[in-house]
C-alpha atoms as a PDB file:
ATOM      1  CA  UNK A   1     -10.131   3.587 -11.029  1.00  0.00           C
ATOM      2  CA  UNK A   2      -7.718   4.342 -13.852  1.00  0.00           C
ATOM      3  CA  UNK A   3      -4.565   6.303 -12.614  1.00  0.00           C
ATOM      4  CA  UNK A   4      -5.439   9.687 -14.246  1.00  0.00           C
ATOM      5  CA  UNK A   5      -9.174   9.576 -13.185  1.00  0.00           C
ATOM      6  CA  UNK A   6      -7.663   8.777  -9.569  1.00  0.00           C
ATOM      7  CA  UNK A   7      -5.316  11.722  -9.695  1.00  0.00           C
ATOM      8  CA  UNK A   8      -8.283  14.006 -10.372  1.00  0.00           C
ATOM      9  CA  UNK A   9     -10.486  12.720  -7.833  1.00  0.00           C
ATOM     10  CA  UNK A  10      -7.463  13.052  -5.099  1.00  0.00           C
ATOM     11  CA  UNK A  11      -6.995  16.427  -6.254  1.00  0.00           C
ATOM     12  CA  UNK A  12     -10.433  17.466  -5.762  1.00  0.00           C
ATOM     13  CA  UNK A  13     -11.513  15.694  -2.591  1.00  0.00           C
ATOM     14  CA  UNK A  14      -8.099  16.613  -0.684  1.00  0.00           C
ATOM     15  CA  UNK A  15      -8.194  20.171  -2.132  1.00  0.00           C
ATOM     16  CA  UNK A  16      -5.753  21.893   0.324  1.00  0.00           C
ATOM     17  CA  UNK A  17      -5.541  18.927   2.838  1.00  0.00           C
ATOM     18  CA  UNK A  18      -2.870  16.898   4.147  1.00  0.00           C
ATOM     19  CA  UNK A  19      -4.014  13.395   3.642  1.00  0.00           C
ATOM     20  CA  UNK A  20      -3.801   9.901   4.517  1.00  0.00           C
ATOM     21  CA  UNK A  21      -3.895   6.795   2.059  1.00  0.00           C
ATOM     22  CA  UNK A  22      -5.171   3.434   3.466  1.00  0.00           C
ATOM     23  CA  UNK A  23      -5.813  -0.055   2.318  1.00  0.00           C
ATOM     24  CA  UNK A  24      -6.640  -3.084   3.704  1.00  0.00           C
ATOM     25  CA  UNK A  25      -3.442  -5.775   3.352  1.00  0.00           C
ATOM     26  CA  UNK A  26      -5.100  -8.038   1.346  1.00  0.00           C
ATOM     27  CA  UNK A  27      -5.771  -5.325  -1.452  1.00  0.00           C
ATOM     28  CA  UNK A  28      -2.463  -5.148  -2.313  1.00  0.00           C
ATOM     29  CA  UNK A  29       0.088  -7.033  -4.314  1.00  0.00           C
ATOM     30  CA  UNK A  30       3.864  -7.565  -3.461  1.00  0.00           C
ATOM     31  CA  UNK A  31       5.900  -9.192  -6.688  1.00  0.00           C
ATOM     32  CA  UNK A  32      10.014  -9.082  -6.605  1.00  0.00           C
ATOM     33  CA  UNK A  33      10.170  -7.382 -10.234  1.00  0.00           C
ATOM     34  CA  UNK A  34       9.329  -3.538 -10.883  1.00  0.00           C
ATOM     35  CA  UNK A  35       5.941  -3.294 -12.490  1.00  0.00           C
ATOM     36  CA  UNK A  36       4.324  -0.212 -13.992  1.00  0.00           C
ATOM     37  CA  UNK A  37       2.790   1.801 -10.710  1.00  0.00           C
ATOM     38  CA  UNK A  38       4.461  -0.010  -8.295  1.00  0.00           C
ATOM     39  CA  UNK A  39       6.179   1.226  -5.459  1.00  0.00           C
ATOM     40  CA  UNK A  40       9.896   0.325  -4.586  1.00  0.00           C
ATOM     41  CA  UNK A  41       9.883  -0.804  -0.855  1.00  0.00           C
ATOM     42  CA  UNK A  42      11.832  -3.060   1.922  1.00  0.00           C
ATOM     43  CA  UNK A  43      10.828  -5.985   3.905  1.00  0.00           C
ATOM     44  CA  UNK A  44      10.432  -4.895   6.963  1.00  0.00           C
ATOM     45  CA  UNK A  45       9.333  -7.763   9.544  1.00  0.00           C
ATOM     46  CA  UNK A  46       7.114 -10.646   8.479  1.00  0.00           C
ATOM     47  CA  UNK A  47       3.835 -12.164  10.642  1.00  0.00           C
ATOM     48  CA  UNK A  48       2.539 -15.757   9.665  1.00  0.00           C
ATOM     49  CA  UNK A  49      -1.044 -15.872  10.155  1.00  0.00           C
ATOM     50  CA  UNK A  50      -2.317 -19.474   9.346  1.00  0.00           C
ATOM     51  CA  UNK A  51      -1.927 -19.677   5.397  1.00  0.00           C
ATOM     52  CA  UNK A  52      -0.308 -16.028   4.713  1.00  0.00           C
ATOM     53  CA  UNK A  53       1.887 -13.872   5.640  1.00  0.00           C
ATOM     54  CA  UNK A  54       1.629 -10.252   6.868  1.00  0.00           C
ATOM     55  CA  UNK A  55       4.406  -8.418   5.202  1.00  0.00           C
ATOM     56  CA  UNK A  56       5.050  -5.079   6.951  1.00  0.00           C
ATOM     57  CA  UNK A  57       7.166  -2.962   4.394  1.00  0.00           C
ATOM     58  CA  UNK A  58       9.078   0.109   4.632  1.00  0.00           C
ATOM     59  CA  UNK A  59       7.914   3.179   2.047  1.00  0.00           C
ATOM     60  CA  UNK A  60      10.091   6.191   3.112  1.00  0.00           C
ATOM     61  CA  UNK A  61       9.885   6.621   7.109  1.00  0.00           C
ATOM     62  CA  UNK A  62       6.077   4.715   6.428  1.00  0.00           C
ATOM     63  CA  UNK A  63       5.642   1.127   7.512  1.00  0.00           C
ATOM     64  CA  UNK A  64       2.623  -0.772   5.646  1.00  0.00           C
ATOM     65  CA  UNK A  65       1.048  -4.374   5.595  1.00  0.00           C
ATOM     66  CA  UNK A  66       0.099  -6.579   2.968  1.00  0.00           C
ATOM     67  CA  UNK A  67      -0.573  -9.872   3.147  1.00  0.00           C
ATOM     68  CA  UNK A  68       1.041 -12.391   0.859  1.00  0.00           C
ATOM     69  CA  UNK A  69       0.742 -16.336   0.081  1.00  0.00           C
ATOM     70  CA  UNK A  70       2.812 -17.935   3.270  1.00  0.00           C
ATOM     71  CA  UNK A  71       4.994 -19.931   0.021  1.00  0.00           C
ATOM     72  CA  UNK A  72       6.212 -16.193  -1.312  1.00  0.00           C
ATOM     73  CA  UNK A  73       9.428 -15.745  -1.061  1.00  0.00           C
ATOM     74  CA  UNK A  74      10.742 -12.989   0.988  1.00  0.00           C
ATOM     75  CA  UNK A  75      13.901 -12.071   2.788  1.00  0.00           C
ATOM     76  CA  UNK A  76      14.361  -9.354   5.831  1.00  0.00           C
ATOM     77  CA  UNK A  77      15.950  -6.011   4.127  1.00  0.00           C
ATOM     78  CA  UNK A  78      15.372  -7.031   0.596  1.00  0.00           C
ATOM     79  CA  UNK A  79      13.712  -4.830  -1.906  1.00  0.00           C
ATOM     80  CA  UNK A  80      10.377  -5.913  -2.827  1.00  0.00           C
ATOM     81  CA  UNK A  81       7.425  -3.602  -5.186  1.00  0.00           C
ATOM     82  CA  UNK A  82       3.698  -3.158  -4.391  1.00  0.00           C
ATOM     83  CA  UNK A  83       0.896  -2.429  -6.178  1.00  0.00           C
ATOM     84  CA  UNK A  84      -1.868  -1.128  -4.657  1.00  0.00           C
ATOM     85  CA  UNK A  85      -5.814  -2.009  -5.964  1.00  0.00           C
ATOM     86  CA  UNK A  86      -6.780   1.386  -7.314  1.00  0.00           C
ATOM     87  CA  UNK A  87     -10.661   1.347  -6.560  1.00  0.00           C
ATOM     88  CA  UNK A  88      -9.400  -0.485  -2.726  1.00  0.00           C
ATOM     89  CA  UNK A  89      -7.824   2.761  -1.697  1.00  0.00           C
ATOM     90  CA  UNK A  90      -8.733   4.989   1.405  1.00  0.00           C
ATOM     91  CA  UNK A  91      -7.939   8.873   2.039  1.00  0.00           C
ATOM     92  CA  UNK A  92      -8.376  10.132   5.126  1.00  0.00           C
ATOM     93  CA  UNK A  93      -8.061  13.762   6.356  1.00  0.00           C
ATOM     94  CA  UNK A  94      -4.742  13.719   8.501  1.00  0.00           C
ATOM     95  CA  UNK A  95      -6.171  16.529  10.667  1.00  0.00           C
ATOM     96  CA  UNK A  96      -9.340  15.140  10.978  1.00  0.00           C
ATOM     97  CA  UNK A  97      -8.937  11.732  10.281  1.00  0.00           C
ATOM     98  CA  UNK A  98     -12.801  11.484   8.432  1.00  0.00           C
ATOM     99  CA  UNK A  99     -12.419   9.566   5.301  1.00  0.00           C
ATOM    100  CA  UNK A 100     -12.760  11.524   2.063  1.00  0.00           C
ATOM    101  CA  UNK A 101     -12.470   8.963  -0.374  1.00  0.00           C
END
């Protein structure tokens, strides 16, 4: 998806719904500079799983995971950006929690 075209598909599949966003860790991408449509965040905890890492990052009050080359650089508390795969995302119905998108 582009952004705009995203925005407009949101707006009509959530209509007057709270909503959920989901994606799966490996459809993201965690880089230490800002980037255009990335989201500021802090490292939160950090799981090795054989050649990666699970990052689990604060957003707000929100905790996510993403999972990262093992050889990335990260430090506990420091401020990291992620960009999500547009056309990878999830929204679910809060309420209901059926997927809409």
């Amino acid at each position: 998806y582009k952004r705009q075209d995203l925005a407009n598909i949101v707006k009509e599949k959530a209509k007057d719904r709270d909503v959920v966003l989901g994606f799966r860790p490996e459809d993201a991408l965690v880089t230490s500079k800002q980037e255009v449509d990335a989201i500021e965040t802090e490292v939160y905890a950090l799981e090795p799983v054989g050649d990666a890492l699970i990052a689990n990052l604060m957003i707000g009050d929100s905790l996510v995971k993403v999972k990262v080359r093992s050889d990335f650089k990260l430090k506990l508390g420091s401020k990291v950006y992620l960009k999500i795969t547009l056309n990878k995302i999830h929204l679910f119905d809060k309420k209901e929690g059926q997927a809409i998108l």
